[in-house]
N, C-alpha and C. Protein backbone atom coordinates (compact mmCIF):
# COMPACT_ATOMS: atom_id res chain seq x y z
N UNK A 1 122.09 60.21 -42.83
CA UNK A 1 122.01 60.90 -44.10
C UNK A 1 121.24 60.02 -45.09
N UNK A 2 120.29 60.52 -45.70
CA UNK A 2 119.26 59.67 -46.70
C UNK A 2 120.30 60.00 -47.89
N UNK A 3 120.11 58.92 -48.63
CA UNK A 3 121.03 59.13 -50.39
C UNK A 3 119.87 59.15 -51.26
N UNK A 4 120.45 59.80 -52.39
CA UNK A 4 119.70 59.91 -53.43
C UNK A 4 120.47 59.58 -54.39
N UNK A 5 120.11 59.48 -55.81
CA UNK A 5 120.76 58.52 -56.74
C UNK A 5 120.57 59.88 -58.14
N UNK A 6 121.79 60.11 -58.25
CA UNK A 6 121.93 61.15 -59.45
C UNK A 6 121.74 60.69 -60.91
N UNK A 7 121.12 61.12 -61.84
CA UNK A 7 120.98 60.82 -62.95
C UNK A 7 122.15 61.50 -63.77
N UNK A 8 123.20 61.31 -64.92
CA UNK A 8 123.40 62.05 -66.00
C UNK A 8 123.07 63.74 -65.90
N UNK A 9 121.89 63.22 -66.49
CA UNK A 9 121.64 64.73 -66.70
C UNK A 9 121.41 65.60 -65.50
N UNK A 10 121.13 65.24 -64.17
CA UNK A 10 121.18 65.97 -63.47
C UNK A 10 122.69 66.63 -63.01
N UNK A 11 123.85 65.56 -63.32
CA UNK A 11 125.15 66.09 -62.76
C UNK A 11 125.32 67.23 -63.87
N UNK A 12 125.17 66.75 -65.11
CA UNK A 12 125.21 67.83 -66.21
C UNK A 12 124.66 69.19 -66.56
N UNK A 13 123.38 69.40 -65.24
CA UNK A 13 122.33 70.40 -65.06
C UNK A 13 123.23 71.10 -64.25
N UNK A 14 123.86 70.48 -63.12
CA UNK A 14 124.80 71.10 -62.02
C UNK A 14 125.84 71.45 -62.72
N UNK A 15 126.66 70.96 -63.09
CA UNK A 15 127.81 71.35 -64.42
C UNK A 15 127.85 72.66 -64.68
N UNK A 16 126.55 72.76 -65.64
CA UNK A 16 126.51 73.70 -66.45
C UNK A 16 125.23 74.81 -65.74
N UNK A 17 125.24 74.90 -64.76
CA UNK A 17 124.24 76.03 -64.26
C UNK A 17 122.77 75.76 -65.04
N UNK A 18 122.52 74.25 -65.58
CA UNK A 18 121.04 74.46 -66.55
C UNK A 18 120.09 74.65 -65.69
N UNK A 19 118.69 75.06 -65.77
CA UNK A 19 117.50 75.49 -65.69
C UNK A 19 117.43 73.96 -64.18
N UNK A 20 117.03 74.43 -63.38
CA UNK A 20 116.40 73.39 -62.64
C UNK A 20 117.34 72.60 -61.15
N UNK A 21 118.51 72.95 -61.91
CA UNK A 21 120.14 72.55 -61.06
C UNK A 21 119.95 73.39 -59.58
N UNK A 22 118.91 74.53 -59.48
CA UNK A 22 118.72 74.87 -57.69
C UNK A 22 118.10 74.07 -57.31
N UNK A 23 117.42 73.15 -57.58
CA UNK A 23 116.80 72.22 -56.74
C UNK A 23 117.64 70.89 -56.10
N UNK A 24 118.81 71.34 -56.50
CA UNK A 24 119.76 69.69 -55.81
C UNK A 24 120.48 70.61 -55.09
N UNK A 25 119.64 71.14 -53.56
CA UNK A 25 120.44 71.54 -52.77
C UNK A 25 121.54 71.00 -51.81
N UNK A 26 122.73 72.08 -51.28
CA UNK A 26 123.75 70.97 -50.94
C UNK A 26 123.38 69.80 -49.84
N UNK A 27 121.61 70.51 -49.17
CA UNK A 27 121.17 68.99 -48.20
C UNK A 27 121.33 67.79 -49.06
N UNK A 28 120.66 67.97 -50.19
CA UNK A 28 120.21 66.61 -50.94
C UNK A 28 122.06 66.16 -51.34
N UNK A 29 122.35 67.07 -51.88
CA UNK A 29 123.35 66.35 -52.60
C UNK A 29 124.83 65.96 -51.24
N UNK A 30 124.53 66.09 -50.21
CA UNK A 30 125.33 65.75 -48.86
C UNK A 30 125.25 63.76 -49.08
N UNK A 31 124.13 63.74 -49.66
CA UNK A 31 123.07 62.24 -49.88
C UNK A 31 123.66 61.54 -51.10
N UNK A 32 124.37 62.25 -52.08
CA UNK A 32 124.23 62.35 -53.63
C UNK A 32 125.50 60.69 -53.71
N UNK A 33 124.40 59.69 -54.59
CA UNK A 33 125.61 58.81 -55.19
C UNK A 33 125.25 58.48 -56.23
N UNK A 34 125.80 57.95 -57.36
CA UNK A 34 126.17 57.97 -58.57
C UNK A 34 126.25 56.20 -59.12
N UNK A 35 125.74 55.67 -60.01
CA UNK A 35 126.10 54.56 -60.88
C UNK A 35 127.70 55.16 -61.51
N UNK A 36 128.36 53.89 -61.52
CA UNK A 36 129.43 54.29 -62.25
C UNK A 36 128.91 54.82 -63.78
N UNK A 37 128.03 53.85 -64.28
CA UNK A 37 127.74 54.03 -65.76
C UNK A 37 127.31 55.20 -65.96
N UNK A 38 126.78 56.16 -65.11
CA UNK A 38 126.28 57.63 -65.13
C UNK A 38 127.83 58.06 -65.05
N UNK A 39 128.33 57.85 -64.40
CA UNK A 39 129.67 58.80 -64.24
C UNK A 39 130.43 58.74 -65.24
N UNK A 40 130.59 57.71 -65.89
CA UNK A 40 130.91 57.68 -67.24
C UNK A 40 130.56 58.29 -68.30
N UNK A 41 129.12 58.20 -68.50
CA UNK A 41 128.12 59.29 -69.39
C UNK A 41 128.68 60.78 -69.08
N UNK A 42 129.13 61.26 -68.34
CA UNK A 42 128.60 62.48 -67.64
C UNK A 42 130.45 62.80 -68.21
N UNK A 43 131.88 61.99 -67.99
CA UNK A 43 132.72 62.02 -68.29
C UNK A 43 132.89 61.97 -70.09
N UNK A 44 131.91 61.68 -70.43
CA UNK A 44 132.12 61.30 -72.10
C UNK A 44 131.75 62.65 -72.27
N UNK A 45 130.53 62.77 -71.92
CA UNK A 45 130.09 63.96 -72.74
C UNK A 45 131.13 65.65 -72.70
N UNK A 46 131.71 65.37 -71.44
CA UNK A 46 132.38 66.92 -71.09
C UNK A 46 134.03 66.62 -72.26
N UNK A 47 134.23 64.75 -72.38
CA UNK A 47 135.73 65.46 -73.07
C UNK A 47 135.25 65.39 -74.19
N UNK A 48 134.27 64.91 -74.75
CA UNK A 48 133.89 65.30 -76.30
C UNK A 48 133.64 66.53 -76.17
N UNK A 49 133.23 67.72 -75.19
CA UNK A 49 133.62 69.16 -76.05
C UNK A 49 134.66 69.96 -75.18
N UNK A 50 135.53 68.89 -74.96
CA UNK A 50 136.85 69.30 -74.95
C UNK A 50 137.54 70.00 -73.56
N UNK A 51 136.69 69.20 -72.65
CA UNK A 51 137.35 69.44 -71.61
C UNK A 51 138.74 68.17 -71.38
N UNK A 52 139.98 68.61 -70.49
CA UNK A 52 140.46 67.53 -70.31
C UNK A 52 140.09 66.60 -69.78
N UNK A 53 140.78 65.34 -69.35
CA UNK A 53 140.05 64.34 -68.85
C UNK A 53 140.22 64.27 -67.17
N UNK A 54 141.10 64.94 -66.70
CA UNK A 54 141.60 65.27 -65.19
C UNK A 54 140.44 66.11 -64.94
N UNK A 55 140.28 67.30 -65.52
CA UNK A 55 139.08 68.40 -65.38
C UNK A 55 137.58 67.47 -65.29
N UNK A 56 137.41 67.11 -66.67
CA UNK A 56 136.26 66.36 -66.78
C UNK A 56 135.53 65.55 -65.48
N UNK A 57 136.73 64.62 -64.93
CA UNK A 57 136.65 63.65 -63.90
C UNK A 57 135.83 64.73 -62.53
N UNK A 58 137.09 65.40 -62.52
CA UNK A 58 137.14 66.35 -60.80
C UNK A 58 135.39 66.50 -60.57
N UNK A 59 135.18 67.63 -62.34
CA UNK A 59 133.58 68.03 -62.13
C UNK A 59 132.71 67.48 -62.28
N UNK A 60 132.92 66.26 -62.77
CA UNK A 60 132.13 64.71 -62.66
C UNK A 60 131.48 64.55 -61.65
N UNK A 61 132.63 64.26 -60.91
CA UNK A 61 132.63 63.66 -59.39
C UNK A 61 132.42 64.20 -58.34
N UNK A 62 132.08 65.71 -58.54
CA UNK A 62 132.30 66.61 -57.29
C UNK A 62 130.87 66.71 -56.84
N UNK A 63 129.80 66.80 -57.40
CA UNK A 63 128.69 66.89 -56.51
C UNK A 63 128.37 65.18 -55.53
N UNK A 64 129.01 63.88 -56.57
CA UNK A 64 128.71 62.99 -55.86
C UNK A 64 129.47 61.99 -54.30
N UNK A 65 128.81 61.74 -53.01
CA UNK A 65 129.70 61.28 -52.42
C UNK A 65 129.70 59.85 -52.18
N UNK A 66 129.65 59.16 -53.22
CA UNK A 66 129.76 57.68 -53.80
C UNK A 66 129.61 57.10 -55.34
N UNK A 67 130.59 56.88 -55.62
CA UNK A 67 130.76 56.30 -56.86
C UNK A 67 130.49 54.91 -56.72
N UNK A 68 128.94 54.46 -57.25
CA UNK A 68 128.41 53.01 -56.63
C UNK A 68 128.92 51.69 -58.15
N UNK A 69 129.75 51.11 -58.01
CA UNK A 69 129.86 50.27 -59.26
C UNK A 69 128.69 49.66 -59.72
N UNK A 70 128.51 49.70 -60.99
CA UNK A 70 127.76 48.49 -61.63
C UNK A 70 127.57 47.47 -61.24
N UNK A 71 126.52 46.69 -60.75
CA UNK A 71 126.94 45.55 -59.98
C UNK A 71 125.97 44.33 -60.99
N UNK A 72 126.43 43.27 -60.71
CA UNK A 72 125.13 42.07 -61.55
C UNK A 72 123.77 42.54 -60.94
N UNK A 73 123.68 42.78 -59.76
CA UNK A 73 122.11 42.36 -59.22
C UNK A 73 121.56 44.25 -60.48
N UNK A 74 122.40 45.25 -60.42
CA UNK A 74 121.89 46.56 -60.94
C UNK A 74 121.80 46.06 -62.50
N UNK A 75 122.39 44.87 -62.78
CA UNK A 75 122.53 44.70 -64.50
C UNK A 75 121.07 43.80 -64.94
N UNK A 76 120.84 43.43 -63.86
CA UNK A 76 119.91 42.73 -63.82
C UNK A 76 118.24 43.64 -63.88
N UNK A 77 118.38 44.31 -63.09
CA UNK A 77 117.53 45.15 -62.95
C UNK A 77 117.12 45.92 -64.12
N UNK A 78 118.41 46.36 -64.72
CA UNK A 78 118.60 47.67 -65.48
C UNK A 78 117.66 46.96 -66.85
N UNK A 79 118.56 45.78 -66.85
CA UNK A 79 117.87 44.70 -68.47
C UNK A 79 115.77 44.54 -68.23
N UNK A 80 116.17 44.22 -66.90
CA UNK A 80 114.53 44.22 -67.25
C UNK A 80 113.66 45.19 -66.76
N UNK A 81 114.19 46.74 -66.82
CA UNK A 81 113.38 48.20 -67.26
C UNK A 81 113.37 48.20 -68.14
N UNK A 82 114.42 47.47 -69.73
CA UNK A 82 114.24 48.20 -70.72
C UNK A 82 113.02 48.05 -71.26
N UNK A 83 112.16 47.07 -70.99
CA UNK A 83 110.60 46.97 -72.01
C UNK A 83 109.85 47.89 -71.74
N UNK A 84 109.51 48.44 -70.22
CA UNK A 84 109.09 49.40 -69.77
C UNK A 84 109.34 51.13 -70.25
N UNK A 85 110.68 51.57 -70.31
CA UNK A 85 111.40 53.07 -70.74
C UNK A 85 111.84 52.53 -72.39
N UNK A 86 112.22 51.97 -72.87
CA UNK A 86 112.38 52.17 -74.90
C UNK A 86 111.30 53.28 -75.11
N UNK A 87 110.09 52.57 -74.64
CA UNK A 87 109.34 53.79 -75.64
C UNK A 87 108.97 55.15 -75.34
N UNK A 88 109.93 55.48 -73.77
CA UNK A 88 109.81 56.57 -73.91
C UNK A 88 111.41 57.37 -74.31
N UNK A 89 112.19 56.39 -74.39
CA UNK A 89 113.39 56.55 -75.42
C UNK A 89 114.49 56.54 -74.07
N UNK A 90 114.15 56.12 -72.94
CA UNK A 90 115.31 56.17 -72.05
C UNK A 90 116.44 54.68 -72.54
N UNK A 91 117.42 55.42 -72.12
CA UNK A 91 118.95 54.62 -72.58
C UNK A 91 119.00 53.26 -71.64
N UNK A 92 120.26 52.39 -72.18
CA UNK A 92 120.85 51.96 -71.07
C UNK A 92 121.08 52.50 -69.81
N UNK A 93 121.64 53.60 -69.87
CA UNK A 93 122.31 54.64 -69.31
C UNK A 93 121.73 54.87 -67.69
N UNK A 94 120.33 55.21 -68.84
CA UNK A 94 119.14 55.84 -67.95
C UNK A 94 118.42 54.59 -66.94
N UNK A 95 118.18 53.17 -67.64
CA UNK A 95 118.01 52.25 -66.74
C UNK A 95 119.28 51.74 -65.62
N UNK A 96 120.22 52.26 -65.72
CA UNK A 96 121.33 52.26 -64.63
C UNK A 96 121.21 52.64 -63.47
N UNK A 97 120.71 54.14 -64.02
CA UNK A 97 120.53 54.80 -62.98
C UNK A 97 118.95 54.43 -62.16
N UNK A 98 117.81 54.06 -62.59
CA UNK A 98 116.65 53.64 -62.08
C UNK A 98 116.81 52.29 -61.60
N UNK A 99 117.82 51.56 -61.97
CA UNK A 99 118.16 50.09 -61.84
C UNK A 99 119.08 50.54 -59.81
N UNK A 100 120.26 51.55 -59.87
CA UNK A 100 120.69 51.80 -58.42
C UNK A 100 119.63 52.31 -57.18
N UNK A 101 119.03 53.29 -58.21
CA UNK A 101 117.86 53.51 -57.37
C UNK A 101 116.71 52.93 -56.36
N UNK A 102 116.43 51.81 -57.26
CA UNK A 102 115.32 50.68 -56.37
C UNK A 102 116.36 49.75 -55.86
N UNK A 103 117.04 49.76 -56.39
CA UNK A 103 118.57 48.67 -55.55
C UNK A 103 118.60 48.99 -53.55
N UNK A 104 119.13 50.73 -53.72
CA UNK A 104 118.87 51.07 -52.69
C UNK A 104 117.60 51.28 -52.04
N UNK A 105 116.72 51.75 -52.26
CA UNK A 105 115.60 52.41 -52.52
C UNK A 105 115.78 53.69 -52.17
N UNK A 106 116.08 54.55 -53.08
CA UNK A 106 116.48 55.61 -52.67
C UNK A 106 116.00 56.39 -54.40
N UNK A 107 115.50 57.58 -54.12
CA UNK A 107 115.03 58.53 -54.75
C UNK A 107 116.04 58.91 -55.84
N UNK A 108 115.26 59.16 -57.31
CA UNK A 108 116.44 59.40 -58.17
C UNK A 108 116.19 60.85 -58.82
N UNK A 109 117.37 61.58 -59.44
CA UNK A 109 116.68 62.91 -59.74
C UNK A 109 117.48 62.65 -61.00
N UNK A 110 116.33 63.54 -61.91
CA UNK A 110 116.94 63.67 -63.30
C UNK A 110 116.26 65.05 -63.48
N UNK A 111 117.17 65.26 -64.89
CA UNK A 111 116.64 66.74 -66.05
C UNK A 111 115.72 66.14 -66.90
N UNK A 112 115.52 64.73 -67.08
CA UNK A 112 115.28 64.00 -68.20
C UNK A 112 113.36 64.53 -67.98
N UNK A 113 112.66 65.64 -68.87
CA UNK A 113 111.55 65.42 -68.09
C UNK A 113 110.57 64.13 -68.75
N UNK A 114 111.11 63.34 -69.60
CA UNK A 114 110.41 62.27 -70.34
C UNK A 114 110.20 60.87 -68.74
N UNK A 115 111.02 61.19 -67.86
CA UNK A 115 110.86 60.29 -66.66
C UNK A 115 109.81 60.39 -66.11
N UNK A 116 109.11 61.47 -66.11
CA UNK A 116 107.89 61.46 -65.06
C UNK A 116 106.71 60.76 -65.58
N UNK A 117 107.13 60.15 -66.89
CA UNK A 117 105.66 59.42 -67.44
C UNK A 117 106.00 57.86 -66.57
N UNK A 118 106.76 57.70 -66.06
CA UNK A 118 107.28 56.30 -65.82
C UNK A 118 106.43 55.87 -64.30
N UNK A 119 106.22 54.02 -64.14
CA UNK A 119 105.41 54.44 -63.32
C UNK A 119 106.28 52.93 -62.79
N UNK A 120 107.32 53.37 -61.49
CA UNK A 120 108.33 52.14 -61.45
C UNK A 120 107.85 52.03 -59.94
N UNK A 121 108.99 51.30 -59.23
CA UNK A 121 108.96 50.99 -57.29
C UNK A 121 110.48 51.90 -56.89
N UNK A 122 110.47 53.18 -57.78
CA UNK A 122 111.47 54.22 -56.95
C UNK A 122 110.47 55.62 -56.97
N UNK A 123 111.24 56.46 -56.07
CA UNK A 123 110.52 57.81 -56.83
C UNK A 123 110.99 58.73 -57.65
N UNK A 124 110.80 59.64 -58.63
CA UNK A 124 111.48 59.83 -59.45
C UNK A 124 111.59 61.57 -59.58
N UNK A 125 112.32 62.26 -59.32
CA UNK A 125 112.14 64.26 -59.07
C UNK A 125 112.94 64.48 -60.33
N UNK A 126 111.99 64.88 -60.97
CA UNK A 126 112.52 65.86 -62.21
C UNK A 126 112.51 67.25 -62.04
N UNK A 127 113.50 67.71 -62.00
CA UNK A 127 114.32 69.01 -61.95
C UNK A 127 114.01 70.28 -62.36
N UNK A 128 113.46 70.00 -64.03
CA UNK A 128 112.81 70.99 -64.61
C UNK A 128 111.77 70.18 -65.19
């Protein structure tokens, strides 16, 4: 099974039925693992509009089948994307997830379409 490395906004595309979410079919997402720090993002945003936090978690977690921790060597990584993505306004967040990505080398998918200007050593499928 090849993995792929979920962005935020892509779990959040799946979530919520957004524009682009048929393209993480259940092949790919059989593959699907996760930065914790994305899973976190993805958990903040659902109980700030008020989902519980049991709920929040379940649909968090359900497309991914690895919850990969933060690790030093990914903190490392993540710190030195930021000179590269600031100016196209990607987060911490967002270097987390590009930081697991080349870790493994494994393909990352986002909604984010400001990613495709990026020109890193992963590959990068934007959604919509």
């Amino acid at each position: 099974m090849n993995k792929i490395v979920l962005d935020a906004s892509a779990i959040l595309a799946l979530i919520n039925g957004e524009p682009g979410h048929g393209k993480l079919t259940p092949e790919l997402l059989a593959g699907a693992v996760c930065s914790t720090v994305n899973l976190a993002e993805v958990q903040a945003k659902l109980v700030h509009r008020g989902w519980s936090p049991d709920e929040a978690w379940e649909d968090t977690t359900s497309p991914v089948r690895e919850a990969v921790p933060f690790s030093a060597e990914h903190a490392r990584i993540a710190g030195s994307l930021t000179a590269l993505t600031r100016p196209l306004g990607l987060s911490l967040g967002d270097c987390a997830c590009l930081a697991l990505g080349i870790a493994l080398k494994a393909p990352v998918y986002t909604a984010d379409k400001t990613w495709k200007g990026l020109k890193l050593n992963v590959r990068i499928h934007v959604i919509r």
